[in-house]
C-alpha atoms as a PDB file:
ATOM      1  CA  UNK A   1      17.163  -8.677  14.862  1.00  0.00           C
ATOM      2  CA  UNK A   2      16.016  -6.960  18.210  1.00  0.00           C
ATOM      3  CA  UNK A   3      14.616  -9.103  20.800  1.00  0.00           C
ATOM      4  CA  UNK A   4      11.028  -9.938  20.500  1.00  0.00           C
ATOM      5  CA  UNK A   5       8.399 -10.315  23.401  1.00  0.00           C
ATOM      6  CA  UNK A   6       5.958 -12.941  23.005  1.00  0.00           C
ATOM      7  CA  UNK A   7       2.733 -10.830  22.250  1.00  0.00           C
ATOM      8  CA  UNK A   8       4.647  -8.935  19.811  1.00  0.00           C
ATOM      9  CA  UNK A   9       5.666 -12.157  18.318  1.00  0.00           C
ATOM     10  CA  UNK A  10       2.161 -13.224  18.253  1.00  0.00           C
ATOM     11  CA  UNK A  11       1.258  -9.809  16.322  1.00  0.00           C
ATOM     12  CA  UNK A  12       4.305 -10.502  13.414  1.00  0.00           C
ATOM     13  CA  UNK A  13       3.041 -14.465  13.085  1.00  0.00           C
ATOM     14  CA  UNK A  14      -0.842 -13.001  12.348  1.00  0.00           C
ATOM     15  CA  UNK A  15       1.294 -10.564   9.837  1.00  0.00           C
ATOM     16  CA  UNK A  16       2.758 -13.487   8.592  1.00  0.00           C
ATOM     17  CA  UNK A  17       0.017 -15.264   8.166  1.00  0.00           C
ATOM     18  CA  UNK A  18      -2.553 -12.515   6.527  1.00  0.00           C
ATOM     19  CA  UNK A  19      -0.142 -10.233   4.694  1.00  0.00           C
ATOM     20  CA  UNK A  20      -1.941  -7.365   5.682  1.00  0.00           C
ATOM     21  CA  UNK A  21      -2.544  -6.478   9.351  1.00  0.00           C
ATOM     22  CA  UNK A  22      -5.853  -3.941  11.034  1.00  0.00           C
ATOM     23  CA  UNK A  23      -6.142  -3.132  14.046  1.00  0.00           C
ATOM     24  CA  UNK A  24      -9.765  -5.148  14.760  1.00  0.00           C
ATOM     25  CA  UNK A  25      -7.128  -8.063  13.757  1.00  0.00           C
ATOM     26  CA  UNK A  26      -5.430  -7.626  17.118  1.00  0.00           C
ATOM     27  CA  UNK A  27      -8.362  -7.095  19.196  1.00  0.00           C
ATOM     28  CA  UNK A  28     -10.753 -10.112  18.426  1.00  0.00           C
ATOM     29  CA  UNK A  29      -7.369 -11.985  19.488  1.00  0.00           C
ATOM     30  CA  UNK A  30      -6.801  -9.879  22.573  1.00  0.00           C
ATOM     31  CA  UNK A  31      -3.888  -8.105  21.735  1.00  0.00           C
ATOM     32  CA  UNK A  32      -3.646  -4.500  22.545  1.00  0.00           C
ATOM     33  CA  UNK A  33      -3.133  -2.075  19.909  1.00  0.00           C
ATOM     34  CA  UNK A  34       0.358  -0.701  21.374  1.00  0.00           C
ATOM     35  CA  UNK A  35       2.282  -3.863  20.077  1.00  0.00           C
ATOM     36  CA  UNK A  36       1.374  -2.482  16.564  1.00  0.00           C
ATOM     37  CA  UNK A  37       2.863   0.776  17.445  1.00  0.00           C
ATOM     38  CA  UNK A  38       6.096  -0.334  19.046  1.00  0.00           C
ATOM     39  CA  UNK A  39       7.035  -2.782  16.167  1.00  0.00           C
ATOM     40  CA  UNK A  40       6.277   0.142  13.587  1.00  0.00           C
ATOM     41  CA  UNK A  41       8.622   2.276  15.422  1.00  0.00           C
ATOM     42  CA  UNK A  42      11.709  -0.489  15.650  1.00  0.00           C
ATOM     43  CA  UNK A  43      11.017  -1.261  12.093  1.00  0.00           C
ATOM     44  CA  UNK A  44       9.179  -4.539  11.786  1.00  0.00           C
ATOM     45  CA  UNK A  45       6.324  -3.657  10.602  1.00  0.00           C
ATOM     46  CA  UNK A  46       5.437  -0.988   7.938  1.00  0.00           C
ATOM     47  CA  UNK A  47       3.029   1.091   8.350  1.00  0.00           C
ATOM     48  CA  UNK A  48       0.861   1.173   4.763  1.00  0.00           C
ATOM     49  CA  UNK A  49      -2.328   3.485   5.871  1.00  0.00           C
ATOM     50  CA  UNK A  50      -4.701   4.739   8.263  1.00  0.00           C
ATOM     51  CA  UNK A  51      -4.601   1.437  10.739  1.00  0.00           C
ATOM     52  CA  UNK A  52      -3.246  -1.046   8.046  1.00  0.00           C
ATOM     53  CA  UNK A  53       0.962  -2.536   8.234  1.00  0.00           C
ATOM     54  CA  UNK A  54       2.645  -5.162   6.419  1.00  0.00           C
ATOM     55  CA  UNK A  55       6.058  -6.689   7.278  1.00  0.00           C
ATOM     56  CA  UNK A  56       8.807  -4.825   5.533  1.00  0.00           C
ATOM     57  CA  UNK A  57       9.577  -7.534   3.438  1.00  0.00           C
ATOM     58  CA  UNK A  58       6.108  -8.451   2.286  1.00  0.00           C
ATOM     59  CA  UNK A  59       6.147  -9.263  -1.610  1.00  0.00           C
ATOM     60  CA  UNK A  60       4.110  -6.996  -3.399  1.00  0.00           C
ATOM     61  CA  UNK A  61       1.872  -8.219  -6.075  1.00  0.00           C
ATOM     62  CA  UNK A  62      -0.543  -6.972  -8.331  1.00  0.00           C
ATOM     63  CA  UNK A  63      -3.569  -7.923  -6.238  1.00  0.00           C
ATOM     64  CA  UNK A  64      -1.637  -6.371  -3.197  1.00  0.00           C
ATOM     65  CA  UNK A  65      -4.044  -2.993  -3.379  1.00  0.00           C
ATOM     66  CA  UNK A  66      -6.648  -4.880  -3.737  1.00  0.00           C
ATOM     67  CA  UNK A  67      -6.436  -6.895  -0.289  1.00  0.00           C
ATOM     68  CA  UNK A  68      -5.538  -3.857   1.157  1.00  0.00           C
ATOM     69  CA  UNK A  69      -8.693  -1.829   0.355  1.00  0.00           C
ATOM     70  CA  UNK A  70     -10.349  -5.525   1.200  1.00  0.00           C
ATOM     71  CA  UNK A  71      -8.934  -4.920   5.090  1.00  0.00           C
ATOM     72  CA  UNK A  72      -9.444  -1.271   4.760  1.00  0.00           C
ATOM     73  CA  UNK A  73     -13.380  -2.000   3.289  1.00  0.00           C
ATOM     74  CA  UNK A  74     -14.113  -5.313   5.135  1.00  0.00           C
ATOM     75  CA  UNK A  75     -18.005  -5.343   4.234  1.00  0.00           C
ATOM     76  CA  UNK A  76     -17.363  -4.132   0.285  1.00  0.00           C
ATOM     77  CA  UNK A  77     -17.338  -6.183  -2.075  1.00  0.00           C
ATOM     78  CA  UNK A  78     -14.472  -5.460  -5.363  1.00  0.00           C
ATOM     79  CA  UNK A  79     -16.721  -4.995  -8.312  1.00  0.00           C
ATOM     80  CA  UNK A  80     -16.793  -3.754 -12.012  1.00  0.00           C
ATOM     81  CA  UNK A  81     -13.701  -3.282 -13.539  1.00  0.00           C
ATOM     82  CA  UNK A  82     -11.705  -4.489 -10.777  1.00  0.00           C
ATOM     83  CA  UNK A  83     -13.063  -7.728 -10.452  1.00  0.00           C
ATOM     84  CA  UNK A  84     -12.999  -8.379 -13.829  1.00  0.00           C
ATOM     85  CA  UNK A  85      -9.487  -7.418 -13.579  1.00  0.00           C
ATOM     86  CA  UNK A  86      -8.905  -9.777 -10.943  1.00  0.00           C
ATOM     87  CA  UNK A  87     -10.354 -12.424 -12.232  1.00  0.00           C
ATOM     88  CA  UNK A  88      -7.860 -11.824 -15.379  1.00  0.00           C
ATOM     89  CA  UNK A  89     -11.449 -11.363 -17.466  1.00  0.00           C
ATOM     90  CA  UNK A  90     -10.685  -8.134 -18.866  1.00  0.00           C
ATOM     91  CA  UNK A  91      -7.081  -6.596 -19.872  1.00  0.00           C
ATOM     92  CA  UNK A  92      -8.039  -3.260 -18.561  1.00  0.00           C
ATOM     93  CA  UNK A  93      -6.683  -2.079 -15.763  1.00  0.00           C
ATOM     94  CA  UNK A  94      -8.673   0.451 -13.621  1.00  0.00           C
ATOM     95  CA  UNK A  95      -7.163   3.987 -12.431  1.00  0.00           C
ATOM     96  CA  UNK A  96      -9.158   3.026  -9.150  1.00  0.00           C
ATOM     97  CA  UNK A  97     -10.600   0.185  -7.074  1.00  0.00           C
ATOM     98  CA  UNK A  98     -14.392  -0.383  -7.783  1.00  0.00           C
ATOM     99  CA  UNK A  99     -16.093  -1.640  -4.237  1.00  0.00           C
ATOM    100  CA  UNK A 100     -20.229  -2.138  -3.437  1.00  0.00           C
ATOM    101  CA  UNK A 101     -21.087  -1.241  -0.582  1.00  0.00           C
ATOM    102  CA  UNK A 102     -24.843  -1.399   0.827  1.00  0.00           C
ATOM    103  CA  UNK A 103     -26.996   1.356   0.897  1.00  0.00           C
ATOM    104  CA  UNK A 104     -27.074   1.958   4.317  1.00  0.00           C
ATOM    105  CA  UNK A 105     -23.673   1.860   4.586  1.00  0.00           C
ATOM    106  CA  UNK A 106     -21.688   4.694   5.591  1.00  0.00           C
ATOM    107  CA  UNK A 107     -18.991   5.583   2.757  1.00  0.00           C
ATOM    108  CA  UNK A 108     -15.798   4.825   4.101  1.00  0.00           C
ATOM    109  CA  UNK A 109     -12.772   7.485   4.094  1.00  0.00           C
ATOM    110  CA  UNK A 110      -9.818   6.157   2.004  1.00  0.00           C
ATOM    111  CA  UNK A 111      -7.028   7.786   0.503  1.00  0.00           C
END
């Protein structure tokens, strides 16, 4: 394993510790965005969409899309279907994630 600078370890315990990394995770704790970048690029981190990694070893469950539109979404709330779903209510399982958002709200890009 490569050699590991202390703000960079900082950045892999919060990954450790939420799963799923943003970007605003960094910056309320004062770490710059780079660190993100440079442990993408020597393969500790994976990148998972637009401003979202993981670890590369991250266990992937069935609730794993769901945190990630949570941390892609952070004001919606899951809804419908999907919350039913998660809350192992229903046995259907949704083609897509159902999320509230407020009116005002702008609609958030996610692919």
């Amino acid at each position: 394993m490569p050699k590991v600078r202390t703000k960079e370890k900082q950045v892999l315990d919060l990954a450790r510790a939420a799963g799923i990394l943003r970007l605003t995770d960094l910056t309320e704790k004062g770490i710059h965005p780079e660190h993100l970048r440079r442990l993408h690029q020597k393969g500790l981190l994976v990148r998972i969409g637009r401003g979202v990694y993981t670890l590369p070893e991250a266990s992937v469950s069935g609730n794993f899309t769901l945190a990630e539109v949570t941390k892609k979404v952070p004001r919606g709330v899951i809804c419908l279907l999907s919350a039913l779903r998660f809350h192992e209510i229903a046995t259907q399982s949704p083609p897509d994630i159902w999320i509230a958002l407020d009116r005002k709200a702008v609609r958030p890009q996610i692919n």
